[in-house]
N, C-alpha and C. Protein backbone atom coordinates (compact mmCIF):
# COMPACT_ATOMS: atom_id res chain seq x y z
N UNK A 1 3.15 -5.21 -10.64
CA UNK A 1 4.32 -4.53 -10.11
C UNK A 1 4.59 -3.29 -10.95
N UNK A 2 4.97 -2.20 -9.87
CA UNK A 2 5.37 -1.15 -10.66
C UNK A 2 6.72 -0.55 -10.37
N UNK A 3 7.90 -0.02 -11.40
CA UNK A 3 9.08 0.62 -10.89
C UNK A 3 8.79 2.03 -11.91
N UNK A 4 9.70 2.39 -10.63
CA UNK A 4 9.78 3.99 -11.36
C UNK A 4 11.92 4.01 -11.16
N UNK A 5 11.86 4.80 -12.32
CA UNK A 5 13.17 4.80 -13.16
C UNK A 5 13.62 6.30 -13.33
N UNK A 6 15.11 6.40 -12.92
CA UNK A 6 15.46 7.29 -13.49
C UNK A 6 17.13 7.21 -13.82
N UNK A 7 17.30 7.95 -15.38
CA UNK A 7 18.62 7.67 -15.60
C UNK A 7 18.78 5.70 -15.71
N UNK A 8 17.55 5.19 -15.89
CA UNK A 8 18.17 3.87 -16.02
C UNK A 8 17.99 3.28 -14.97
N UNK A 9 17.98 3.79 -14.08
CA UNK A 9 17.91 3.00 -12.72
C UNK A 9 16.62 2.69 -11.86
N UNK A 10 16.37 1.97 -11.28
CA UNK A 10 15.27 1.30 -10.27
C UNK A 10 15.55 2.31 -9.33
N UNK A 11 14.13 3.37 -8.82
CA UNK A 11 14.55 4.48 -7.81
C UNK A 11 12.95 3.71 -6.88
N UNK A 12 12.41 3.13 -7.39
CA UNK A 12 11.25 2.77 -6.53
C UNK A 12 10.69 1.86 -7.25
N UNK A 13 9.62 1.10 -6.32
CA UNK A 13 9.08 0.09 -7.05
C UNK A 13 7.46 -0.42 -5.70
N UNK A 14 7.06 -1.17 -6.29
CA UNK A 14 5.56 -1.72 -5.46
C UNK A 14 4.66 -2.70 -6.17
N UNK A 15 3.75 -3.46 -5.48
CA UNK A 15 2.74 -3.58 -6.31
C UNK A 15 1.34 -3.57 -5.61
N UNK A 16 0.54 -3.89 -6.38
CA UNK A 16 -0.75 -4.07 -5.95
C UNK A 16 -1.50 -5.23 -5.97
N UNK A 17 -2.01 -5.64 -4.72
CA UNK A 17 -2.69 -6.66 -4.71
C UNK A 17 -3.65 -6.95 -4.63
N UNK A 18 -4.41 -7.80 -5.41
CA UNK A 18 -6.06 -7.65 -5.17
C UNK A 18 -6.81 -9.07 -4.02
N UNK A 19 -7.35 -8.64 -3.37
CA UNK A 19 -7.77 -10.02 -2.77
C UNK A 19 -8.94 -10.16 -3.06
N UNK A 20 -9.90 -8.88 -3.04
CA UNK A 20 -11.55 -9.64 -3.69
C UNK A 20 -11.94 -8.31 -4.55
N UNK A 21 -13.01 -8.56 -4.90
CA UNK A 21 -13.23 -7.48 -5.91
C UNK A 21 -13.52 -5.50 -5.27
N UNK A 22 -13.72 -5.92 -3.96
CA UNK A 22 -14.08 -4.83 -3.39
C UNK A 22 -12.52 -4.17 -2.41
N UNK A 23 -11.38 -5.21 -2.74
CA UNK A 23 -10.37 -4.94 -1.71
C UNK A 23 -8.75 -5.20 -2.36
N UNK A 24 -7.86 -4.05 -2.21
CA UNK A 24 -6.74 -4.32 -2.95
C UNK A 24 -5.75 -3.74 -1.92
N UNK A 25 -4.39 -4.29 -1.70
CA UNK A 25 -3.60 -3.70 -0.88
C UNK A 25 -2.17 -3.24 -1.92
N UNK A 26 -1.36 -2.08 -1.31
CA UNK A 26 -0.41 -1.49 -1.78
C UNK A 26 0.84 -2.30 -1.24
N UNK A 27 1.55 -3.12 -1.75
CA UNK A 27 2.93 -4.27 -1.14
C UNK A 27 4.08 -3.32 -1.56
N UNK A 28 5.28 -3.57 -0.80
CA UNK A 28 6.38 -3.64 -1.68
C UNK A 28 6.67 -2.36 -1.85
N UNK A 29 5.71 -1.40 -1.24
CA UNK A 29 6.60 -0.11 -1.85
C UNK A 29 8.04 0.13 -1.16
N UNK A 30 8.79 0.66 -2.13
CA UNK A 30 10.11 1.21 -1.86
C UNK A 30 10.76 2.19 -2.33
N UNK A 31 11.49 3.15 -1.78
CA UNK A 31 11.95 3.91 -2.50
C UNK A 31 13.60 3.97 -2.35
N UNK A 32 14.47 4.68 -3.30
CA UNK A 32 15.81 4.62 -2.99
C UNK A 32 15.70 5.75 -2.01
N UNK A 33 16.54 5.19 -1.06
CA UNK A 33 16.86 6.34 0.28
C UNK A 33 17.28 7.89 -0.62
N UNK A 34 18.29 7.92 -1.91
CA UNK A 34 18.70 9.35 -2.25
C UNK A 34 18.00 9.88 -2.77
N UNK A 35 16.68 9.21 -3.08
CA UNK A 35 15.66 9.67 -3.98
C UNK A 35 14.05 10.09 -3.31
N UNK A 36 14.33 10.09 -1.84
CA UNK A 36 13.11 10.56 -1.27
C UNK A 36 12.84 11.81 -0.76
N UNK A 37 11.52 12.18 -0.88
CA UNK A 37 11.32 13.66 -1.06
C UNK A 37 11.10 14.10 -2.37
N UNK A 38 11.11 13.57 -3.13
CA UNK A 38 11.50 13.98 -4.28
C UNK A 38 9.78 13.39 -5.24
N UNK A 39 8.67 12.98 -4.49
CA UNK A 39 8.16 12.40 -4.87
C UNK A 39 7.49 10.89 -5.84
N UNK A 40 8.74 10.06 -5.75
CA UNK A 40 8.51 8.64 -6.09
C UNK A 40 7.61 7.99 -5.38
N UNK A 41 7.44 7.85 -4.19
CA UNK A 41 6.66 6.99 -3.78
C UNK A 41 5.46 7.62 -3.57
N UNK A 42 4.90 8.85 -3.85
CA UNK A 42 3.44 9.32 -3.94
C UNK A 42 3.03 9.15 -5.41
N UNK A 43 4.15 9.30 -6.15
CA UNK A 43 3.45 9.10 -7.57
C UNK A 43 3.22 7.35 -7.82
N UNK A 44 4.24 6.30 -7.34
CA UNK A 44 3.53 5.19 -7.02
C UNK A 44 2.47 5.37 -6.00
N UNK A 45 2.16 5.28 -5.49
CA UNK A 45 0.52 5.39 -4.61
C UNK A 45 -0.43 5.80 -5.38
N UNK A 46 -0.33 6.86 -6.25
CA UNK A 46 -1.42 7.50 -6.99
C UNK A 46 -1.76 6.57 -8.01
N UNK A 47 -0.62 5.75 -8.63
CA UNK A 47 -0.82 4.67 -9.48
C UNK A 47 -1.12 3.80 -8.98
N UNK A 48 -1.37 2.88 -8.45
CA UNK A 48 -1.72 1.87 -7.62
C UNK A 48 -3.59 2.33 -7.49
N UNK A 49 -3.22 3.65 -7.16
CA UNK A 49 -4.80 3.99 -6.63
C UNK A 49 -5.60 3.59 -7.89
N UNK A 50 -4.80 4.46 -9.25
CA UNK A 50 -5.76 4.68 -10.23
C UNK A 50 -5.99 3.19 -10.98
N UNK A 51 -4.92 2.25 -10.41
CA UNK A 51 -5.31 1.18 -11.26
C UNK A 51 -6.74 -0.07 -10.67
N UNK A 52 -6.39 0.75 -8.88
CA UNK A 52 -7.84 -0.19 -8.20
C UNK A 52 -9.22 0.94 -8.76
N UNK A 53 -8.83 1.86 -8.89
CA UNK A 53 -9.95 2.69 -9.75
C UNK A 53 -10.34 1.70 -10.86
N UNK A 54 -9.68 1.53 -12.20
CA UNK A 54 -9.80 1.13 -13.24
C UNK A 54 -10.44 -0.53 -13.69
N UNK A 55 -9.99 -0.72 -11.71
CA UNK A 55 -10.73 -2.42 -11.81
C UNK A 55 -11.85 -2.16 -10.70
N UNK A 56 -12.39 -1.36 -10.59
CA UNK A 56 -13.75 -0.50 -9.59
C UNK A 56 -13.59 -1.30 -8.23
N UNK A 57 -12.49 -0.90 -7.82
CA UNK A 57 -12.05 -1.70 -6.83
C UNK A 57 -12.13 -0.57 -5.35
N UNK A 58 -13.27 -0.34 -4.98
CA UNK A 58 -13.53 0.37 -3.97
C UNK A 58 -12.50 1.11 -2.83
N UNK A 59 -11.81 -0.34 -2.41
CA UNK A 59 -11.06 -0.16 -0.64
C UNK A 59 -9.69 -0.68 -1.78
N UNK A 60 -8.37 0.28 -0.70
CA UNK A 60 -6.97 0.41 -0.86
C UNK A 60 -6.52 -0.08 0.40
N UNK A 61 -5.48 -0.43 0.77
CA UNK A 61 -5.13 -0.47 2.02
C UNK A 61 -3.50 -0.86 1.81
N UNK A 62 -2.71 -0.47 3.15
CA UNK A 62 -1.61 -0.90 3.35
C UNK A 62 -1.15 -1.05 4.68
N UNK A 63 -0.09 -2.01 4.80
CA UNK A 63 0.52 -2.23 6.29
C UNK A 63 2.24 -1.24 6.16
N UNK A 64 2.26 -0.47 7.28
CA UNK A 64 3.51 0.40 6.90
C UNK A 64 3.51 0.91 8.44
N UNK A 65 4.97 1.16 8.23
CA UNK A 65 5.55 1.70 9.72
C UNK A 65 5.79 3.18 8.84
N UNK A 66 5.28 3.91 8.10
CA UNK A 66 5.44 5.34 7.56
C UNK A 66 3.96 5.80 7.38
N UNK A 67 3.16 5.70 8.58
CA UNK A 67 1.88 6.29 8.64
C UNK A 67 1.43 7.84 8.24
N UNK A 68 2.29 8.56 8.27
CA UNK A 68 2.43 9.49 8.39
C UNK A 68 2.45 10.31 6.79
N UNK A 69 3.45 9.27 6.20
CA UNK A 69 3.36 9.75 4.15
C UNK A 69 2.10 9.06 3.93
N UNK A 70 1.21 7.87 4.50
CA UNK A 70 0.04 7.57 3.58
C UNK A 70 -0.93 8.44 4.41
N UNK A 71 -1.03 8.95 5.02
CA UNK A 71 -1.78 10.07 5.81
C UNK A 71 -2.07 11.12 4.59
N UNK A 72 -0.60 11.53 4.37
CA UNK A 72 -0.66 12.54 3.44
C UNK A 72 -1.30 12.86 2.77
N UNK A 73 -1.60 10.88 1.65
CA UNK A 73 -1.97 10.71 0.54
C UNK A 73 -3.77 10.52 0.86
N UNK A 74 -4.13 10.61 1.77
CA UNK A 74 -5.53 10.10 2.25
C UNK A 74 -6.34 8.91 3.17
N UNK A 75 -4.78 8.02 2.96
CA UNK A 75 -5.13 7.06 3.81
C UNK A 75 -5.41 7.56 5.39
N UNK A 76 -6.34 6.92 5.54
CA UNK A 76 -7.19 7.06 7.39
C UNK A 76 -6.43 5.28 8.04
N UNK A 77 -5.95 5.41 9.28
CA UNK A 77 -5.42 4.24 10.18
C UNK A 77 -6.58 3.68 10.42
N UNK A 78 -7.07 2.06 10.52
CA UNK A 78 -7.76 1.33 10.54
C UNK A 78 -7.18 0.26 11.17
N UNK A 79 -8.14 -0.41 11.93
CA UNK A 79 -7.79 -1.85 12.25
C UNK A 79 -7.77 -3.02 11.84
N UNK A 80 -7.00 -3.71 12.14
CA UNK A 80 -6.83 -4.81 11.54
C UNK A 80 -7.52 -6.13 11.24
N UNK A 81 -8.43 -6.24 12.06
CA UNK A 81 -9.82 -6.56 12.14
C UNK A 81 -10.96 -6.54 11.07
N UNK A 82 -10.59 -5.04 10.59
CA UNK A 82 -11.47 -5.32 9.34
C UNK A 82 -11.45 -5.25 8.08
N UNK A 83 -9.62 -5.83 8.25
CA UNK A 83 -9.39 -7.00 7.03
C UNK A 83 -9.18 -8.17 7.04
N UNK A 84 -10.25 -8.80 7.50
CA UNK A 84 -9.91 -10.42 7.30
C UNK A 84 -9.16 -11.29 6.07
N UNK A 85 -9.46 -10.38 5.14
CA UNK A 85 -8.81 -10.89 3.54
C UNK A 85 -7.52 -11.30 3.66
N UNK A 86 -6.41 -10.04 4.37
CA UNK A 86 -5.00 -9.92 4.88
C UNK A 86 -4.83 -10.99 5.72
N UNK A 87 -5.98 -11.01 6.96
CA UNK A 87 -5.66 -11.33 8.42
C UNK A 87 -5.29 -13.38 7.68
N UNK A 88 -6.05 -13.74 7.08
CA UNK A 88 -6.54 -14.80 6.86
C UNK A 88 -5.61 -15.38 5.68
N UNK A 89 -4.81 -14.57 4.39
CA UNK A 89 -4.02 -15.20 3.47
C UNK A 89 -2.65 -15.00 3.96
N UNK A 90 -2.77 -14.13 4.79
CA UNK A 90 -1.05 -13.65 5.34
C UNK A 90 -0.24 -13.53 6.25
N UNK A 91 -1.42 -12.96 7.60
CA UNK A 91 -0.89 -12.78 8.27
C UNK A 91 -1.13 -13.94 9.55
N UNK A 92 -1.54 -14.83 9.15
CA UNK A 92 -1.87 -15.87 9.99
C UNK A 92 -1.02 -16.77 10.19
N UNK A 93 0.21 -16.52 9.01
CA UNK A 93 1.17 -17.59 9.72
C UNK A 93 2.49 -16.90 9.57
N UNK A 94 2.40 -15.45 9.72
CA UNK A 94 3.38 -14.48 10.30
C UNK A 94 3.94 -14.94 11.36
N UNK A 95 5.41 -14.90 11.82
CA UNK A 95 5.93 -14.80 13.06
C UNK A 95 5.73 -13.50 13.81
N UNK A 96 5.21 -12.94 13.29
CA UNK A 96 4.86 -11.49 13.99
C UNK A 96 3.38 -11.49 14.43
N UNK A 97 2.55 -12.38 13.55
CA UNK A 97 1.38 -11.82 14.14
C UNK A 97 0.54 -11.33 14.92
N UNK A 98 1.33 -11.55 16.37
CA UNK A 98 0.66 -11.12 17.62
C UNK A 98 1.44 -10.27 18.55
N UNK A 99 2.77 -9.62 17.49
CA UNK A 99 3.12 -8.23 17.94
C UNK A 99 3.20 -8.11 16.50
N UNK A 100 2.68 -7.51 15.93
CA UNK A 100 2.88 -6.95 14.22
C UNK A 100 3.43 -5.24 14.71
N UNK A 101 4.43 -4.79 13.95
CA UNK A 101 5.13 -3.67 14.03
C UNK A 101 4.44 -2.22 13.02
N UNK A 102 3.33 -2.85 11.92
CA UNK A 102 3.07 -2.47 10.86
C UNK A 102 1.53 -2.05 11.38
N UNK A 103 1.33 -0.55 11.12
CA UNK A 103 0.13 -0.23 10.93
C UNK A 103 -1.18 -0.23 9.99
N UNK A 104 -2.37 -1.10 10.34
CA UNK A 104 -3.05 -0.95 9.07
C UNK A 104 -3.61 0.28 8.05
N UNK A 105 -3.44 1.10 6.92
CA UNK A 105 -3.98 2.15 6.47
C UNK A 105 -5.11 2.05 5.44
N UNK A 106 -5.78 2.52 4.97
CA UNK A 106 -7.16 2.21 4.12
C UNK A 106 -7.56 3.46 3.43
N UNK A 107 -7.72 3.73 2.13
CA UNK A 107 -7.95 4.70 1.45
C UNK A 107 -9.45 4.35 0.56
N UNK A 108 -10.34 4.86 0.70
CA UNK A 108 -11.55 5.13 0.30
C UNK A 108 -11.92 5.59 -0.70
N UNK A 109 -11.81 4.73 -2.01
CA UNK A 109 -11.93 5.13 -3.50
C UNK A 109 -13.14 6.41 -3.66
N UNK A 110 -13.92 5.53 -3.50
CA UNK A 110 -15.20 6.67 -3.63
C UNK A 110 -16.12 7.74 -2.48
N UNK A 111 -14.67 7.80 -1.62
CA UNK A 111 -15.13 8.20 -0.15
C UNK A 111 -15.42 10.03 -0.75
């Protein structure tokens, strides 16, 4: 888990999860609503990235209804399909699973 702080305070936070050695997903990010724009939650992403870097952890991925900021960051939209890792520890006994609201995204370490 990571928070980012300012003045003392929790302005964002996330973590990273690893499911196999080749696959890690971005959870949990958040940012404080007065504090966006302002770059918190790209500088978490970049950390997250550099730490699946640091464990040569190839594939990133996240589920998010804000496709559009991990766009930004590099993430390409992918299906869900070809993460079984997710499909299989998590989302299988989702009440959502078969309308999920959340888009899959995937960022390509060494792409």
């Amino acid at each position: 888990m990571a928070q980012a702080l300012a003045d003392g305070k929790i302005i964002g936070c996330g973590s990273l999860t690893v499911y196999t050695p080749v696959l890690a997903e971005i959870r949990s990010l958040g940012v404080d609503p007065d504090c966006r724009g302002n770059s918190v939650g790209s500088t978490l992403v970049q950390y997250f990235i550099r730490s699946a870097t640091a464990l040569h952890i190839p594939r990133v991925f996240v589920l998010t209804r804000a496709p559009k900021f991990f766009e930004r960051l590099g993430f390409r939209e992918e299906r869900m399909n070809t993460l079984p890792e997710k499909v299989w520890k998590d989302c299988v006994d989702c009440p959502k699973r078969d309308c999920c609201d959340e888009i899959p995204m995937i960022y390509e370490i060494n792409a």
